[in-house]
N, C-alpha and C. Protein backbone atom coordinates (compact mmCIF):
# COMPACT_ATOMS: atom_id res chain seq x y z
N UNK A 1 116.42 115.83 90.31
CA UNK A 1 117.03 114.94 89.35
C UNK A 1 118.37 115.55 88.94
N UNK A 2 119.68 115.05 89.10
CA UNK A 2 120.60 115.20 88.66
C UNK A 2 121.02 115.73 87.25
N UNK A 3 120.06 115.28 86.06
CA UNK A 3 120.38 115.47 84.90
C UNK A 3 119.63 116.85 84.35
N UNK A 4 118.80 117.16 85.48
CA UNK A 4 118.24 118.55 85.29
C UNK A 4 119.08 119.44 85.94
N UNK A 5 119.72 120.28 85.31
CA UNK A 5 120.71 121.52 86.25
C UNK A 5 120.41 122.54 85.11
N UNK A 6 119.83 123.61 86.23
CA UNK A 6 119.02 124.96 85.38
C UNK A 6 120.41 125.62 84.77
N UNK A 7 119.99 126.58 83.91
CA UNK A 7 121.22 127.42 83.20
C UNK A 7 120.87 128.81 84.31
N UNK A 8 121.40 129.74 83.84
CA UNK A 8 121.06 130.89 84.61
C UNK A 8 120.32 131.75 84.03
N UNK A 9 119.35 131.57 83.16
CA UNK A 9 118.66 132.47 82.41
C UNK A 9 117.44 132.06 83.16
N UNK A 10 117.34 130.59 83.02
CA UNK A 10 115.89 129.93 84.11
C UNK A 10 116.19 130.15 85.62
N UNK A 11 116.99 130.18 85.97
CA UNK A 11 117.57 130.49 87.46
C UNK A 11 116.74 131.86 87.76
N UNK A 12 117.08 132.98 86.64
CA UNK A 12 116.77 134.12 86.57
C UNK A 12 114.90 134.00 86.49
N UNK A 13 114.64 133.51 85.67
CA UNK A 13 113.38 133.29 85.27
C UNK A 13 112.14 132.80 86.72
N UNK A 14 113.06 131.53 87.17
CA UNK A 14 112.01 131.62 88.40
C UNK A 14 112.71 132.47 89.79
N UNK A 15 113.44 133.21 89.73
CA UNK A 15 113.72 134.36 90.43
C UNK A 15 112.15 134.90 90.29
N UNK A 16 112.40 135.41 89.53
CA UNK A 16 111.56 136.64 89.09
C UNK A 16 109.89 136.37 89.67
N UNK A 17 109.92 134.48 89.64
CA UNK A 17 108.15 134.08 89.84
C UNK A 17 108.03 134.11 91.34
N UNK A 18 109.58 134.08 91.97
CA UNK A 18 109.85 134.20 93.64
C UNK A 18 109.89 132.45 93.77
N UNK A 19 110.37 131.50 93.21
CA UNK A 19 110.72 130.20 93.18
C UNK A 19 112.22 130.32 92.85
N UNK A 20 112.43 129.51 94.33
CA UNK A 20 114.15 128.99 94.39
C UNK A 20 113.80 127.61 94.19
N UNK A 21 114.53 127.02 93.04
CA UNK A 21 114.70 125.67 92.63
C UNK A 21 116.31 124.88 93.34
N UNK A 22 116.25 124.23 93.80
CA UNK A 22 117.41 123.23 94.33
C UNK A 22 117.58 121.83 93.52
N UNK A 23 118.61 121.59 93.15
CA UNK A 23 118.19 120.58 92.30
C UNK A 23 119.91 119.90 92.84
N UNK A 24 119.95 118.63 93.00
CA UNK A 24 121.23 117.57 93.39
C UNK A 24 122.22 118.20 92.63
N UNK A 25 123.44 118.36 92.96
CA UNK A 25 124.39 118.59 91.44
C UNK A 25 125.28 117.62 91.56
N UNK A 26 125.40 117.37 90.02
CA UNK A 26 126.46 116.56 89.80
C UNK A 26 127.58 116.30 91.11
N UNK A 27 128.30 114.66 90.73
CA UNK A 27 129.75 114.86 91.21
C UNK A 27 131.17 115.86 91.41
N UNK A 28 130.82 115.75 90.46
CA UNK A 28 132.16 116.87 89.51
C UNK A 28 131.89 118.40 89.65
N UNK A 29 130.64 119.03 90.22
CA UNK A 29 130.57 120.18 90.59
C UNK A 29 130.53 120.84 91.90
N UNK A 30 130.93 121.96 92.12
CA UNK A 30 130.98 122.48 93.47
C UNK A 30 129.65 122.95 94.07
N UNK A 31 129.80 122.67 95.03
CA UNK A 31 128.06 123.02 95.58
C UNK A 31 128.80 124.05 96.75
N UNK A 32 128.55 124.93 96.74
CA UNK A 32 128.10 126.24 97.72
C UNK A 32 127.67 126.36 98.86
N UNK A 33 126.54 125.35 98.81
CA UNK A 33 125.38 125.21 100.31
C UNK A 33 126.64 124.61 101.33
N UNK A 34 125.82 124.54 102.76
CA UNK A 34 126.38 124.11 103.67
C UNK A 34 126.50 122.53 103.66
N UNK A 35 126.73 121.61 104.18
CA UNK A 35 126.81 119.70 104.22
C UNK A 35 124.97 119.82 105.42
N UNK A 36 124.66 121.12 106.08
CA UNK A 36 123.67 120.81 106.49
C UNK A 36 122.76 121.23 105.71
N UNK A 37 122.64 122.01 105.20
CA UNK A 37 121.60 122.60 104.43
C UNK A 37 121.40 121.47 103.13
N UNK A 38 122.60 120.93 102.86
CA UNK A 38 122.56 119.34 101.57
C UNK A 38 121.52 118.59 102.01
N UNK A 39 121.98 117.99 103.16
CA UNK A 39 121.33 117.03 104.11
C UNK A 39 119.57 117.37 104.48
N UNK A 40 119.44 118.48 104.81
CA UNK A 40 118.38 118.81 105.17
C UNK A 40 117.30 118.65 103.79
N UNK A 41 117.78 119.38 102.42
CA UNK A 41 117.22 119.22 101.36
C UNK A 41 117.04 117.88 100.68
N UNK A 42 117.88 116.66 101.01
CA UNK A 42 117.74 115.59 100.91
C UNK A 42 116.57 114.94 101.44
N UNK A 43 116.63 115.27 102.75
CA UNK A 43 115.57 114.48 103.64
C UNK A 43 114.30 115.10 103.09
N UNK A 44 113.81 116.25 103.36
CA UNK A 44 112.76 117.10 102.68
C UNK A 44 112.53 116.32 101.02
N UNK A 45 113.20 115.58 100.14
CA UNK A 45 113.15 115.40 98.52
C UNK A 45 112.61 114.30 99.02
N UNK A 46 113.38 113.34 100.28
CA UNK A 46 113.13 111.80 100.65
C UNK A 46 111.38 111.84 101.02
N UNK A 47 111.25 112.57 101.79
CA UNK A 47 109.96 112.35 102.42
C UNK A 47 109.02 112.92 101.52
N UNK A 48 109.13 113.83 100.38
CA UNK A 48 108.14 114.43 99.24
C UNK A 48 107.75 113.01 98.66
N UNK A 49 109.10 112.25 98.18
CA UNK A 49 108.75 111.32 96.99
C UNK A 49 108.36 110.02 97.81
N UNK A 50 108.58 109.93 99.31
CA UNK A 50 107.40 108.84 99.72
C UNK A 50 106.30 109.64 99.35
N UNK A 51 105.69 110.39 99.90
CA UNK A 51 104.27 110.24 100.07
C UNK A 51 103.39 110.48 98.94
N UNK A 52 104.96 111.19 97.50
CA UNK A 52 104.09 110.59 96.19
C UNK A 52 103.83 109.33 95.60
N UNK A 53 104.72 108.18 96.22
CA UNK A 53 104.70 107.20 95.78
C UNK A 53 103.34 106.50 96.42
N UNK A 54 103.37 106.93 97.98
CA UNK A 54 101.72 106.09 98.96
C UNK A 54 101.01 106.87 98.00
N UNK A 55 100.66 108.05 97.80
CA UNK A 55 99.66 108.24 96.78
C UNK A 55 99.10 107.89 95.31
N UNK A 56 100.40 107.19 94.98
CA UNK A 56 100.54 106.50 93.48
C UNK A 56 99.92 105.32 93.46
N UNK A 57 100.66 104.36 94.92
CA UNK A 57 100.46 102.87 94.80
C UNK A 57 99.53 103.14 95.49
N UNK A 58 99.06 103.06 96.76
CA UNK A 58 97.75 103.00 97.93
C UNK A 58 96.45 103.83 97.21
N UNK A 59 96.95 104.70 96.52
CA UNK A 59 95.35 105.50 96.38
C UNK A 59 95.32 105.55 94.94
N UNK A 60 95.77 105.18 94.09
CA UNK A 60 95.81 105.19 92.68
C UNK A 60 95.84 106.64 92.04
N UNK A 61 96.63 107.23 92.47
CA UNK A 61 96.16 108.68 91.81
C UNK A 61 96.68 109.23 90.75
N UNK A 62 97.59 108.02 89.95
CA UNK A 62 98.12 108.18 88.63
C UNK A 62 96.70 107.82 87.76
N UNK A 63 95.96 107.27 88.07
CA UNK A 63 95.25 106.42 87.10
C UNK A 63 93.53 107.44 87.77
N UNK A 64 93.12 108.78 87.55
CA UNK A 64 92.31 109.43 88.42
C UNK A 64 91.37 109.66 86.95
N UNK A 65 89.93 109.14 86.75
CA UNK A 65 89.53 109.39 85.58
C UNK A 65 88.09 110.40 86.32
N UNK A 66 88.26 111.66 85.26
CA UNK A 66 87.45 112.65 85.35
C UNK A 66 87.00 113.24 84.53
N UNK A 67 85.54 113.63 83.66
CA UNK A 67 85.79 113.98 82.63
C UNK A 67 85.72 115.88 82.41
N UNK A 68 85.58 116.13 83.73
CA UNK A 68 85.70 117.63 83.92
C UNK A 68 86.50 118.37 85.58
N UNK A 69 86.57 119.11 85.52
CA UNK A 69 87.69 120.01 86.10
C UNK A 69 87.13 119.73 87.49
N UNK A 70 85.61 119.82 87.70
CA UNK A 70 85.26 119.55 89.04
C UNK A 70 85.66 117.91 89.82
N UNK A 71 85.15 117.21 89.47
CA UNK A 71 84.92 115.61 89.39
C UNK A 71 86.65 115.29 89.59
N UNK A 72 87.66 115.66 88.96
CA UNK A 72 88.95 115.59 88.99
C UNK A 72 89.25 115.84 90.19
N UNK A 73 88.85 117.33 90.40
CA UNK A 73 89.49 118.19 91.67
C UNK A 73 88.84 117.43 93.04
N UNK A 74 87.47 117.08 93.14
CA UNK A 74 87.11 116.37 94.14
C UNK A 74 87.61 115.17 94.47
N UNK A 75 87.75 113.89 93.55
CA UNK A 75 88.58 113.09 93.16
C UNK A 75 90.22 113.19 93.75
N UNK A 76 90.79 114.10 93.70
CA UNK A 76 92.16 114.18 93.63
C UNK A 76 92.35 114.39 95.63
N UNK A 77 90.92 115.69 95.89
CA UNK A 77 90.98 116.10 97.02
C UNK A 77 90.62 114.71 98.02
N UNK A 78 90.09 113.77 97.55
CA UNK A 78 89.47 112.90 98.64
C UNK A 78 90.88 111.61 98.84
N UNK A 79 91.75 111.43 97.48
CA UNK A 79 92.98 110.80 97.88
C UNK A 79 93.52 111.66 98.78
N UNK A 80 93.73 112.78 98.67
CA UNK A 80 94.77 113.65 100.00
C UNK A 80 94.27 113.56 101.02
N UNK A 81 93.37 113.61 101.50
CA UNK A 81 92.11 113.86 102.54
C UNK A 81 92.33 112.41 103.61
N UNK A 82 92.11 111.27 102.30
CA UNK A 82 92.49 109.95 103.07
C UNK A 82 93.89 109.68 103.39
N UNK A 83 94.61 110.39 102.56
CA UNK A 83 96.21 110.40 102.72
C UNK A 83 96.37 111.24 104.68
N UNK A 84 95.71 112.10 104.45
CA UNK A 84 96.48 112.75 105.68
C UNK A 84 95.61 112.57 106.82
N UNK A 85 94.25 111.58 106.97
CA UNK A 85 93.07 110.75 107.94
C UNK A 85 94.67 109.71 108.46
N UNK A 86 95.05 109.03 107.35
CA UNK A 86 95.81 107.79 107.94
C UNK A 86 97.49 108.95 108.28
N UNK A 87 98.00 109.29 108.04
CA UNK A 87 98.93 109.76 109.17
C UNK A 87 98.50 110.41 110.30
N UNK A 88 97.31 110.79 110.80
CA UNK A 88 96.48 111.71 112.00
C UNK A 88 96.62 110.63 112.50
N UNK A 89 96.37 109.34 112.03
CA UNK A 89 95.43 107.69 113.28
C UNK A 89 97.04 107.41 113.29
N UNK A 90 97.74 107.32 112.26
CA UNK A 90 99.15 106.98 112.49
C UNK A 90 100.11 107.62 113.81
N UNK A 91 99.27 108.97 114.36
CA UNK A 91 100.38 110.30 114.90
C UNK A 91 99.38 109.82 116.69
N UNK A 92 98.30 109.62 116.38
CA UNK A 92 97.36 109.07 117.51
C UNK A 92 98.08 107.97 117.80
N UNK A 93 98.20 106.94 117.24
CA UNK A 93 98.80 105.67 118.04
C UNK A 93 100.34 105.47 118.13
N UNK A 94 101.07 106.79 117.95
CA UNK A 94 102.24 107.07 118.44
C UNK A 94 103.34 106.26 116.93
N UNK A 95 102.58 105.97 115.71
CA UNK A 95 103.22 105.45 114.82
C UNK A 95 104.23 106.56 113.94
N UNK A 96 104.90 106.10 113.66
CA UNK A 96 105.90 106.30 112.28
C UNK A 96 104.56 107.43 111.05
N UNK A 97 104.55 108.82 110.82
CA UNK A 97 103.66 109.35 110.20
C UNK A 97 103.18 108.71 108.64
N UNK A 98 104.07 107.91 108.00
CA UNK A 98 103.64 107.12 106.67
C UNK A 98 104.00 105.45 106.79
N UNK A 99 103.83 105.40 107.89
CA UNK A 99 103.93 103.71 108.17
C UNK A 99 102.52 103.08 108.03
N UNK A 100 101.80 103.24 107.11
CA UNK A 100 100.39 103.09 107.04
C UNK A 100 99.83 101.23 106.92
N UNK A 101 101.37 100.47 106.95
CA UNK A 101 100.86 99.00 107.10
C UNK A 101 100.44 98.99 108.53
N UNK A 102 100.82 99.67 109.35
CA UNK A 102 100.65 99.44 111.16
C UNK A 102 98.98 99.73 110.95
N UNK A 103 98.18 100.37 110.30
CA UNK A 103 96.98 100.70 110.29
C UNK A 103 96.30 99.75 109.57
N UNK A 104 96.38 99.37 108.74
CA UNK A 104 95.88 98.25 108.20
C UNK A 104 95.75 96.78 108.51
N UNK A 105 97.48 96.61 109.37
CA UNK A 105 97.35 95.67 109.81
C UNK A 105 96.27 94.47 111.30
């Protein structure tokens, strides 16, 4: 997210946890990285926030009711589980890995 740009004290901070954070920068600022290394981190952000979104809309996993830590965690594990069954049948019939209407259809 653009409007998040760490200071250098948090920069420092997840140093220290061994987490490098990348975050878009502004227009108006100079970016450092290479135009490939931009690009590459783009695509990598593109393809994270599909397959949070198939997990949001297709498997409901915003809306996951549990009333303890187990039941949650099993719950949570069986959306991923079906999440990554349908890109395997997707990668078998030579499809697009989150094109999951070709499977349904």
């Amino acid at each position: 997210d653009k409007g998040y740009i760490c200071n250098k004290t948090m920069k420092a901070e997840f140093g220290a946890l061994g987490i490098l954070l990348h975050t878009p920068l502004r227009s108006n600022m100079k970016d450092d990285r290479s135009p490939e290394e931009v690009k590459a981190l783009n695509n990598q952000r593109r393809l994270i926030e599909t397959v949070i979104a198939q997990l949001t809309e297709r498997f409901n996993a915003e809306k996951i009711r549990a009333r303890d830590l187990w039941h949650l965690t099993v719950r949570i594990s069986r959306k991923l589980l079906a999440h990554s069954i349908n890109c395997c049948i997707n990668q078998k019939y030579g499809n697009s890995l989150l094109q999951f209407e070709r499977i349904f259809c």
